[in-house]
C-alpha atoms as a PDB file:
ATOM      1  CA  UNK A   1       0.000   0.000   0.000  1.00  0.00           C
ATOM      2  CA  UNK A   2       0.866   3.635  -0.712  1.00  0.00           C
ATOM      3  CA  UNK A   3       1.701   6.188   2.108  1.00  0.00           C
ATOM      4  CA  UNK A   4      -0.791   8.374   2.188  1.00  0.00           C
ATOM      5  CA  UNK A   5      -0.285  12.125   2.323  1.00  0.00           C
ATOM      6  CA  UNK A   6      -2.503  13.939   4.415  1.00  0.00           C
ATOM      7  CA  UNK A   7      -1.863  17.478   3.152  1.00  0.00           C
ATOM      8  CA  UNK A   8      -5.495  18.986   1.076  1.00  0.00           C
ATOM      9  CA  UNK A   9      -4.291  20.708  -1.231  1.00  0.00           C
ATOM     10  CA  UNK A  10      -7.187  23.446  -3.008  1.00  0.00           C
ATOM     11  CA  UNK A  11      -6.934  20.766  -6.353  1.00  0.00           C
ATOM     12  CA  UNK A  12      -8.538  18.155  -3.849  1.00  0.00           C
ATOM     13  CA  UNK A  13     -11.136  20.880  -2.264  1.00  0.00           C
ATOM     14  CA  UNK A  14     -12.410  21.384  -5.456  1.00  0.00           C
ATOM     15  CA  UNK A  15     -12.790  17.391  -6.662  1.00  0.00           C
ATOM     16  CA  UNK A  16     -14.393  17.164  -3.648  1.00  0.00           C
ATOM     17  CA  UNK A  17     -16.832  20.253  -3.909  1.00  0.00           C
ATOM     18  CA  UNK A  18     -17.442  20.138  -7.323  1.00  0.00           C
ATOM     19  CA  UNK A  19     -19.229  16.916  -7.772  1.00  0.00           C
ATOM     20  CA  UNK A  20     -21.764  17.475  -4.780  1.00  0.00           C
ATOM     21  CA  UNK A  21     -21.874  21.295  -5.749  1.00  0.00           C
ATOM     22  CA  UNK A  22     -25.985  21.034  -6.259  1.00  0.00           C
ATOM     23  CA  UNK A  23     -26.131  19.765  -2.341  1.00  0.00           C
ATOM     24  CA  UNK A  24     -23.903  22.801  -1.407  1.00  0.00           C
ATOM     25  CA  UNK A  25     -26.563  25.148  -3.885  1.00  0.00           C
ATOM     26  CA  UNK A  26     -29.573  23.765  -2.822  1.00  0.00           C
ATOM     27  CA  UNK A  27     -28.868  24.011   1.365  1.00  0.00           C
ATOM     28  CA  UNK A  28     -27.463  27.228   0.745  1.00  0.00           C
ATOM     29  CA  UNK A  29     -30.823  28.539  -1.202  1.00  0.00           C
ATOM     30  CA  UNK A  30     -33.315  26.570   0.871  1.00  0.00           C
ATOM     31  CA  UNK A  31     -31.577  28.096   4.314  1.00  0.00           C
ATOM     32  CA  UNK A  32     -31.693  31.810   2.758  1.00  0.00           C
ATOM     33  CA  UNK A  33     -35.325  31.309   2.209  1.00  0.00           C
ATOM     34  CA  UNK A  34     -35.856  30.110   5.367  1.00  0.00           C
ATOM     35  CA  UNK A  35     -34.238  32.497   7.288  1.00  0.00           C
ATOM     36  CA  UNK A  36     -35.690  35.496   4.686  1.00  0.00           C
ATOM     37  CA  UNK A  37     -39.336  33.535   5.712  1.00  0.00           C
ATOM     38  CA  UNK A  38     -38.625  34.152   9.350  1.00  0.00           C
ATOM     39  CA  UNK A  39     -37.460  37.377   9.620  1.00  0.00           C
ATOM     40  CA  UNK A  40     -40.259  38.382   6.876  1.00  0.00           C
ATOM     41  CA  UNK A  41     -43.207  36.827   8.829  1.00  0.00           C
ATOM     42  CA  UNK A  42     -42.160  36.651  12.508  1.00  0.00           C
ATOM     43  CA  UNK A  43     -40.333  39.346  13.423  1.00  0.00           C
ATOM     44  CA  UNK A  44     -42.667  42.270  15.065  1.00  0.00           C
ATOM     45  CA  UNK A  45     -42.417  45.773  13.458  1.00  0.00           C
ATOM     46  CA  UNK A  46     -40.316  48.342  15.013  1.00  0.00           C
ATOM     47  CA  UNK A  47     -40.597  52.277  14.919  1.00  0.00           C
ATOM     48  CA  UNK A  48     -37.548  54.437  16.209  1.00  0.00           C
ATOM     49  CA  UNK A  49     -37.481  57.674  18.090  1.00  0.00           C
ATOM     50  CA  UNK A  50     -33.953  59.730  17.641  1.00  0.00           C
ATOM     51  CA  UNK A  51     -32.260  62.543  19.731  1.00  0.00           C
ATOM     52  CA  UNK A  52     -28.959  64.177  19.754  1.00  0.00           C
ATOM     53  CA  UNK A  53     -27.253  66.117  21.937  1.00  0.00           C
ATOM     54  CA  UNK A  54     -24.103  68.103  22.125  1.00  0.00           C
ATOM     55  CA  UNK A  55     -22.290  68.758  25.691  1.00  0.00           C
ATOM     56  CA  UNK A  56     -20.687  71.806  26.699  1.00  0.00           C
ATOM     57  CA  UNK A  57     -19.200  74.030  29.486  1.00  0.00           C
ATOM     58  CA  UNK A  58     -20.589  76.250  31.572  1.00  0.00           C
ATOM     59  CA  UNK A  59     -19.436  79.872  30.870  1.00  0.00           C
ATOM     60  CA  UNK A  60     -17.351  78.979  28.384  1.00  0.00           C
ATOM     61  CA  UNK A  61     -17.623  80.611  24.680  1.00  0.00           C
ATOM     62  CA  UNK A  62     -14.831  78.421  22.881  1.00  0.00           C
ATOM     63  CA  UNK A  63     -13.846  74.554  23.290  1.00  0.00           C
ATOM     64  CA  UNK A  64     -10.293  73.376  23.067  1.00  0.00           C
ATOM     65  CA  UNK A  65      -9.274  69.873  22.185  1.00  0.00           C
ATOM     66  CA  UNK A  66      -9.003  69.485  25.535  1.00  0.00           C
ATOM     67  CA  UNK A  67     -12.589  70.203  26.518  1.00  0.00           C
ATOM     68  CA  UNK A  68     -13.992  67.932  23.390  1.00  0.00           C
ATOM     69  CA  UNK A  69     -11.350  64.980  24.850  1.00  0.00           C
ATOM     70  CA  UNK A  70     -13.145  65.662  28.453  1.00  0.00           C
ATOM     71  CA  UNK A  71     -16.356  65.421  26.553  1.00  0.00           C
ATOM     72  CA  UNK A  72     -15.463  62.167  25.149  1.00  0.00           C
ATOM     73  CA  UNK A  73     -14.930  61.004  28.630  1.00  0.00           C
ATOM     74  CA  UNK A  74     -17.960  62.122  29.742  1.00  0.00           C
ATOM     75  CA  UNK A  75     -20.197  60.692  27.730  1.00  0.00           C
ATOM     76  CA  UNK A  76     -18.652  57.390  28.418  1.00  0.00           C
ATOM     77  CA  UNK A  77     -19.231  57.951  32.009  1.00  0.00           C
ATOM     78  CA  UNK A  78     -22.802  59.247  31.201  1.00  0.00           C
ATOM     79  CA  UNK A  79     -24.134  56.263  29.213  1.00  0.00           C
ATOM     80  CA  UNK A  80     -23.162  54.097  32.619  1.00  0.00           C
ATOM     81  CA  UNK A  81     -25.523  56.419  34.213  1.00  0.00           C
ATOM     82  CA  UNK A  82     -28.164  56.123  31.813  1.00  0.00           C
ATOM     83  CA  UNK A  83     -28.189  52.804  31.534  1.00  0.00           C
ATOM     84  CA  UNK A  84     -28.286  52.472  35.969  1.00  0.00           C
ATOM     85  CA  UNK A  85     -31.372  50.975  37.651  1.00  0.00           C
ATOM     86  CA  UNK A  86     -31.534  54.027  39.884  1.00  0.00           C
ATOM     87  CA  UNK A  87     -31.824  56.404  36.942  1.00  0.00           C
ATOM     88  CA  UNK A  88     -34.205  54.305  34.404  1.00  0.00           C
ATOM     89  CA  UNK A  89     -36.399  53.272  37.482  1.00  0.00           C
ATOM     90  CA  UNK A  90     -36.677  56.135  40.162  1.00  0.00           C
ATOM     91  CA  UNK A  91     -36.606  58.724  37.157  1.00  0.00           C
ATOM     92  CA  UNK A  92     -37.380  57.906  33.414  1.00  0.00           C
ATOM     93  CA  UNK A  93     -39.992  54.899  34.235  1.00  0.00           C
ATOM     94  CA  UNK A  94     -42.090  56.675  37.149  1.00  0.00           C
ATOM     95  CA  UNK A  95     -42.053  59.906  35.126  1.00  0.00           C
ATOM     96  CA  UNK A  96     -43.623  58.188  32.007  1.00  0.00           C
ATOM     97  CA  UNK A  97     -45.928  56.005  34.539  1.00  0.00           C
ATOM     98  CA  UNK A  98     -47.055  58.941  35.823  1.00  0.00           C
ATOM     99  CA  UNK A  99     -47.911  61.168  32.951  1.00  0.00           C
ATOM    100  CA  UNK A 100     -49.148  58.688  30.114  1.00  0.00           C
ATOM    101  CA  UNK A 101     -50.831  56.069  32.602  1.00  0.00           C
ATOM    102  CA  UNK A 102     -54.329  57.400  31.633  1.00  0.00           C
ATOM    103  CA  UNK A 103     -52.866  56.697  27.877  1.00  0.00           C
ATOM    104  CA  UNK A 104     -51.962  52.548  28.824  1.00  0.00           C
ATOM    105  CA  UNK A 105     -48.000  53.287  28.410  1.00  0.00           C
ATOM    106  CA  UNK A 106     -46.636  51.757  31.226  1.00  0.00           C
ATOM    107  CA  UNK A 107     -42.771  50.826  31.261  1.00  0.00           C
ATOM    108  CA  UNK A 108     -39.970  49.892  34.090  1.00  0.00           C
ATOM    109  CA  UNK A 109     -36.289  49.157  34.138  1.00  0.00           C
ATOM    110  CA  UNK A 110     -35.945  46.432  31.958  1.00  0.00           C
ATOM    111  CA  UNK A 111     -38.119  47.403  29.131  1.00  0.00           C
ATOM    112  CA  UNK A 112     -36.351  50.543  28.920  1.00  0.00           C
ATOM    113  CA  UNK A 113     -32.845  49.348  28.986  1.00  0.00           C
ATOM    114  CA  UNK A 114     -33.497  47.172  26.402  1.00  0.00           C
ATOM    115  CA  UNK A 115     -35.054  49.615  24.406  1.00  0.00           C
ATOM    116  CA  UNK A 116     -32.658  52.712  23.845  1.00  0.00           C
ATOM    117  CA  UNK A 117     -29.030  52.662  23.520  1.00  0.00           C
ATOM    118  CA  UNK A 118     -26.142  55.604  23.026  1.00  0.00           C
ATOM    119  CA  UNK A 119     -24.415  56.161  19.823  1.00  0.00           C
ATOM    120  CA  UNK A 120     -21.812  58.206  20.011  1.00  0.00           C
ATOM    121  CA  UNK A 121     -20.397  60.509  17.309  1.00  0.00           C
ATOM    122  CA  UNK A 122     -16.764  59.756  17.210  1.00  0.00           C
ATOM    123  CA  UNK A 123     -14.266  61.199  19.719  1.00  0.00           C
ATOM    124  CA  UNK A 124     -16.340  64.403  19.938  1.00  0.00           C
ATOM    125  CA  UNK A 125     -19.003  65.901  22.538  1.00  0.00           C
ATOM    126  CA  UNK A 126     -21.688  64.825  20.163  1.00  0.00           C
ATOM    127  CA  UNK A 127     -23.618  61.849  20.775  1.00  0.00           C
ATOM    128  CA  UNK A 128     -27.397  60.345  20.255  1.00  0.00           C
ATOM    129  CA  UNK A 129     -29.701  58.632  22.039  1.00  0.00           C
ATOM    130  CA  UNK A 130     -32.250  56.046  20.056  1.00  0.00           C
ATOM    131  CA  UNK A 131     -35.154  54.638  21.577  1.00  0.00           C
ATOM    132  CA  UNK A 132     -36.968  51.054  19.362  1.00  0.00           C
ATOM    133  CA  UNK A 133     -39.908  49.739  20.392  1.00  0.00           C
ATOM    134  CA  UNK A 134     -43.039  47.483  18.699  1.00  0.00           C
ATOM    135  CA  UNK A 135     -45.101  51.440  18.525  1.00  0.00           C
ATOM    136  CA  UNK A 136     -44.078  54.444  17.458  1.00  0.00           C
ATOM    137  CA  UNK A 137     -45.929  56.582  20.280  1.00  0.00           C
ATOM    138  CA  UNK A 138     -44.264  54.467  22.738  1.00  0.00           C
ATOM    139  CA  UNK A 139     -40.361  55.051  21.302  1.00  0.00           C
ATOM    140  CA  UNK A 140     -41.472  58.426  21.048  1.00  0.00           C
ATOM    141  CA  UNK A 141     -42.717  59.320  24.658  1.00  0.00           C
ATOM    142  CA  UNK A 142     -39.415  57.638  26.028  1.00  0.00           C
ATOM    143  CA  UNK A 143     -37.170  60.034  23.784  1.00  0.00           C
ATOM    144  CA  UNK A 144     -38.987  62.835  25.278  1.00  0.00           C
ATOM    145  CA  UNK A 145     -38.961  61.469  28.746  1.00  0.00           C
ATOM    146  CA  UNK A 146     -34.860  61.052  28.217  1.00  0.00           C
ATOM    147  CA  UNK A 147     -34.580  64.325  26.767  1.00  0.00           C
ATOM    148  CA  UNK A 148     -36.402  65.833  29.868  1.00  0.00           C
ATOM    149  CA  UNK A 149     -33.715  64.168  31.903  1.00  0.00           C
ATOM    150  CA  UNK A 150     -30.730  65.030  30.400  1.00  0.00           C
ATOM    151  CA  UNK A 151     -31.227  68.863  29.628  1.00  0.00           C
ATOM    152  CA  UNK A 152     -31.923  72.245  31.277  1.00  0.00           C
ATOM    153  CA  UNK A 153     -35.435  72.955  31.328  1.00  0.00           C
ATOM    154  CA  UNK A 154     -36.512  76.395  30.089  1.00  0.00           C
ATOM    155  CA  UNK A 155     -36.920  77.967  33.342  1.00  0.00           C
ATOM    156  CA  UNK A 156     -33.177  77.049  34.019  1.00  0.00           C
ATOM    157  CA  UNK A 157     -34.217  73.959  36.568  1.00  0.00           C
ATOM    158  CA  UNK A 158     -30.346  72.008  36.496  1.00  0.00           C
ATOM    159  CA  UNK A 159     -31.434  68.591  34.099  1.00  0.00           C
ATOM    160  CA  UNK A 160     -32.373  65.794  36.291  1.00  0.00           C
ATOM    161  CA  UNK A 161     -29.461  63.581  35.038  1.00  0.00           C
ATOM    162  CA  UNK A 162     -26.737  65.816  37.079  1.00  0.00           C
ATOM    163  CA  UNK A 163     -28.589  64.500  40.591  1.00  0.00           C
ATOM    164  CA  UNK A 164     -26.570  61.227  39.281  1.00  0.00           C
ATOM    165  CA  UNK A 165     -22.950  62.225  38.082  1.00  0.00           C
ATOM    166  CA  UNK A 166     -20.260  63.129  40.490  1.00  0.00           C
ATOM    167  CA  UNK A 167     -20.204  66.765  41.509  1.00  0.00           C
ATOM    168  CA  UNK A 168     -17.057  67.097  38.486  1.00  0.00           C
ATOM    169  CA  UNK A 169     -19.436  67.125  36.255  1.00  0.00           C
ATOM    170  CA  UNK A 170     -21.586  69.770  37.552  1.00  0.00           C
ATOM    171  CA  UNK A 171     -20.305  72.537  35.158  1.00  0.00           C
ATOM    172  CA  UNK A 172     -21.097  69.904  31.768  1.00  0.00           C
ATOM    173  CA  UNK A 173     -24.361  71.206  30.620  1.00  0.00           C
ATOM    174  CA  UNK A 174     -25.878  68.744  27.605  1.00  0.00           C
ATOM    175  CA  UNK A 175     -27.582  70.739  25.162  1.00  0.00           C
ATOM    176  CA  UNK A 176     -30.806  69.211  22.438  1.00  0.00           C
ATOM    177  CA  UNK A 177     -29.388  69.213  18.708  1.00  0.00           C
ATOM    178  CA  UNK A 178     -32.332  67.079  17.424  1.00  0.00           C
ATOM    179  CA  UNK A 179     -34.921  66.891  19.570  1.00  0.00           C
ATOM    180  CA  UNK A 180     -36.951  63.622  18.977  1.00  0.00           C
ATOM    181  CA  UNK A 181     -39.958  63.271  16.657  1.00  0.00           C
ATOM    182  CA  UNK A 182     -42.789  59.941  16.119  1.00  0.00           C
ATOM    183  CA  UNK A 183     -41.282  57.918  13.695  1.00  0.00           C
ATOM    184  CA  UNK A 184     -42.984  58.435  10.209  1.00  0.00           C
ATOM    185  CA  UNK A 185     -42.207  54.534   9.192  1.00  0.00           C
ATOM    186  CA  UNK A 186     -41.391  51.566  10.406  1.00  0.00           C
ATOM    187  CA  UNK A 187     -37.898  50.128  10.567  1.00  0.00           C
ATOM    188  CA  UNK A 188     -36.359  47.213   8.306  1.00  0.00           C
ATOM    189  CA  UNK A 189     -36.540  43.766   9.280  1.00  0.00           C
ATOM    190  CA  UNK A 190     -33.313  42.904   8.145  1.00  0.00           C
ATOM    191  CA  UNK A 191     -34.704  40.170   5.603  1.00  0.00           C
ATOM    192  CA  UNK A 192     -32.404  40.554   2.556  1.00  0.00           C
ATOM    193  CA  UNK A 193     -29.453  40.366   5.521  1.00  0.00           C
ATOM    194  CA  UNK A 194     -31.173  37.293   7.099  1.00  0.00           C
ATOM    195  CA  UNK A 195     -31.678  35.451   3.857  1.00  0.00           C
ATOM    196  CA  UNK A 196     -27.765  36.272   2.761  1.00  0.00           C
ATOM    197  CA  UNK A 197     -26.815  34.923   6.637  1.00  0.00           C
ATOM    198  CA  UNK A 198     -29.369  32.288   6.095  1.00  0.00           C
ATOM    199  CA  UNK A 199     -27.515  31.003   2.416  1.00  0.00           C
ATOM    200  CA  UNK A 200     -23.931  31.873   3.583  1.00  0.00           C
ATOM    201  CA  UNK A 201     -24.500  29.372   6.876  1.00  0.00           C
ATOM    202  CA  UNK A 202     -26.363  26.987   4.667  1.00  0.00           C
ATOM    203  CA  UNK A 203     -23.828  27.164   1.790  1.00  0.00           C
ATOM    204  CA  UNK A 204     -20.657  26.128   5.290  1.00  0.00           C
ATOM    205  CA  UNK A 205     -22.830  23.694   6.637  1.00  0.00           C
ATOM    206  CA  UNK A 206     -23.485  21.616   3.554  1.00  0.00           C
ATOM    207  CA  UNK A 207     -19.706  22.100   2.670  1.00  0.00           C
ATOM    208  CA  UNK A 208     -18.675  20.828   5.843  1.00  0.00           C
ATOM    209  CA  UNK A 209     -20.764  17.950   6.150  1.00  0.00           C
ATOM    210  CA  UNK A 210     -19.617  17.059   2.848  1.00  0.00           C
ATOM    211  CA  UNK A 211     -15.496  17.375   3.204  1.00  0.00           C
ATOM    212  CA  UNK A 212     -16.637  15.308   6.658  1.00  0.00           C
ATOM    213  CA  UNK A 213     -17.997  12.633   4.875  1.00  0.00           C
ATOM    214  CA  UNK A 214     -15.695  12.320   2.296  1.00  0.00           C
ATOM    215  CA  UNK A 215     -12.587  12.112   4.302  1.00  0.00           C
ATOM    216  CA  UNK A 216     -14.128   9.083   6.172  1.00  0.00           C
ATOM    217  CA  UNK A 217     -15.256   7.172   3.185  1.00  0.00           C
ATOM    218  CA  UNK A 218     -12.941   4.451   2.998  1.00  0.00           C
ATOM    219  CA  UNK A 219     -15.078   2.741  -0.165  1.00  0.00           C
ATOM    220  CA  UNK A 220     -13.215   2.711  -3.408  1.00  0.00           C
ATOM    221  CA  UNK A 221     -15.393   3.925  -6.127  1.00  0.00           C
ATOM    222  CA  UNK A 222     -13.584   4.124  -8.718  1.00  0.00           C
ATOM    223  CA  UNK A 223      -9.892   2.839 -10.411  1.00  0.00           C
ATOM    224  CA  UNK A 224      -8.169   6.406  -9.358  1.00  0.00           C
ATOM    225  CA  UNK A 225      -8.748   5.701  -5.940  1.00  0.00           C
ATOM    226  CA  UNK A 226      -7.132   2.083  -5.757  1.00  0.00           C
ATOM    227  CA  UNK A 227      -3.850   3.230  -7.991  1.00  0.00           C
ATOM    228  CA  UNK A 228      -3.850   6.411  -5.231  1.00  0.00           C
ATOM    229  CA  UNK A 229      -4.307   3.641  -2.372  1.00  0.00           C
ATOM    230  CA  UNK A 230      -2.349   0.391  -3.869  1.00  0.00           C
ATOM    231  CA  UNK A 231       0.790  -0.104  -4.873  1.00  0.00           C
ATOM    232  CA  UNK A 232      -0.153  -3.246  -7.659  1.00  0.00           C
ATOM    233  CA  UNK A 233      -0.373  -2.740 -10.807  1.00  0.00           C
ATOM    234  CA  UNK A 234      -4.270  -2.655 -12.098  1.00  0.00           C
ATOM    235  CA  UNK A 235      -5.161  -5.253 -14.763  1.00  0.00           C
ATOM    236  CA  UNK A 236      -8.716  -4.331 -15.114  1.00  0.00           C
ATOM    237  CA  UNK A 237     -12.112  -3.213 -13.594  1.00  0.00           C
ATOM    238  CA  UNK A 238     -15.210  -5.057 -13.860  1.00  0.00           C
ATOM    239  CA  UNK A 239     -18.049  -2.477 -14.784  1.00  0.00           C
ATOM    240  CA  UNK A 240     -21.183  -2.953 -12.381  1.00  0.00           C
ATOM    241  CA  UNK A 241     -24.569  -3.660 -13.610  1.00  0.00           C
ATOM    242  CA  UNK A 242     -27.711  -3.674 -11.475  1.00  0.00           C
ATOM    243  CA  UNK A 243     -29.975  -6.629 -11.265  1.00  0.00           C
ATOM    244  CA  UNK A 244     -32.972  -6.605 -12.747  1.00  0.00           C
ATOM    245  CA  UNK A 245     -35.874  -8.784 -12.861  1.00  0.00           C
ATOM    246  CA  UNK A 246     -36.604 -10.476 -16.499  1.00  0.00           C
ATOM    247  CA  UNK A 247     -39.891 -10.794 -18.399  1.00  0.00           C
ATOM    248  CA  UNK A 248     -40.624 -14.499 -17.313  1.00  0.00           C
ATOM    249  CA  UNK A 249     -39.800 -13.902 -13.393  1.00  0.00           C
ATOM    250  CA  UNK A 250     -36.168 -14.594 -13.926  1.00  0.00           C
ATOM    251  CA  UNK A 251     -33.199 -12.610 -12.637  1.00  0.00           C
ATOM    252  CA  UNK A 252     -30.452 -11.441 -15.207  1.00  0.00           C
ATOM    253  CA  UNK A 253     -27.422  -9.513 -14.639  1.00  0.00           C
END
């Protein structure tokens, strides 16, 4: 017998692939589908509400570098805040309880830190808050309701969100960009990206399972497989033929 090399080369990948490419076509387009399907027909519609904000200093007509890098650092520190129990529960949630209860929006803790998240703008003083939910009224109240936290109100009350940074802070004031509106349509499902997941997953699966099965089939299908395994010199192959059944009940070959 020959010694085997274990090295794949790409020449190999592709005698293996080739022949079974169909399998590899088919689980890669019936996966797409299915994942398209899904995301199509199960997944809930979604409506975002968007603010921005910029932060700035107190008294202070010009920002150096300096200021914008503190500014970075703040709103790192300030997205800890937002996201605290203390600040969703005892402030954002019992002020929207409280106002839109007559309305039927109710919301707590976890429903609203699963809801909005901070995006910041680079390694400036500008960053956004987004709030997704299942109803556009609903993503829209909580943008307000955050807004109302985080800024000055009009009659120059200090914003709410200060009663929960350190005392460093206190001179930061964070000022409304884009205040948030109701959104005017809902969001993308996502099901061109889920049906490209969905045939990209399919397509390494059935590739896999394939290279799998071939490296463990030790049957010999064919004469370039037993002058790649043997050593002997090949006098001839006998073709196979199936049985089949004759006209007068008797078998021939």
């Amino acid at each position: 017998m020959k010694k085997q090399n274990d090295e794949i080369t790409v020449k190999d990948l592709v005698s293996i692939f080739i022949p079974k490419l169909w399998i590899i076509v088919v689980s890669a387009v019936v996966l797409g589908v299915l994942f398209g399907g899904y995301a199509l027909v199960f997944k809930k519609d979604t409506y975002t509400s968007r603010a921005t904000f910029m932060l700035s200093r107190d008294n202070s007509s010009t920002i150096s570098s300096s200021d914008i890098e503190l500014s970075y650092r703040v709103i790192e520190n300030l997205e800890i805040v937002l996201f605290s129990r203390d600040f969703l529960d005892s402030a954002v949630a019992e002020d929207i309880n409280t106002r839109y209860e007559k309305d039927g929006i109710r919301t707590g803790f976890e429903e609203l830190k699963r809801v909005f998240k901070v995006v910041k703008s680079g390694e400036t003083s500008v960053f956004s808050i987004e709030v997704t939910t299942t109803s556009a009224v609903k993503s829209h109240i909580i943008a307000k309701s955050l807004v109302s936290h985080l800024v000055t109100a009009e009659d120059g009350t200090p914003a709410p969100i200060k009663d929960f940074l350190p005392n460093a802070y206190s001179k930061i004031n964070i000022k409304t960009i884009e205040s948030p509106l109701p959104a005017s349509a809902k969001n993308d499902k996502g099901v061109v990206t889920s049906a490209v997941i969905g045939a990209l997953l399919g397509a390494v699966v059935s590739m896999v399972v394939i290279f799998i099965v071939n490296r463990f089939d030790i049957v010999v299908h064919d004469r370039k497989k037993l002058e790649e395994y043997f050593d002997f010199p090949i006098l001839g192959v006998i073709p196979r033929h199936d049985v089949s059944i004759s006209e007068n009940g008797g078998k021939s070959a």
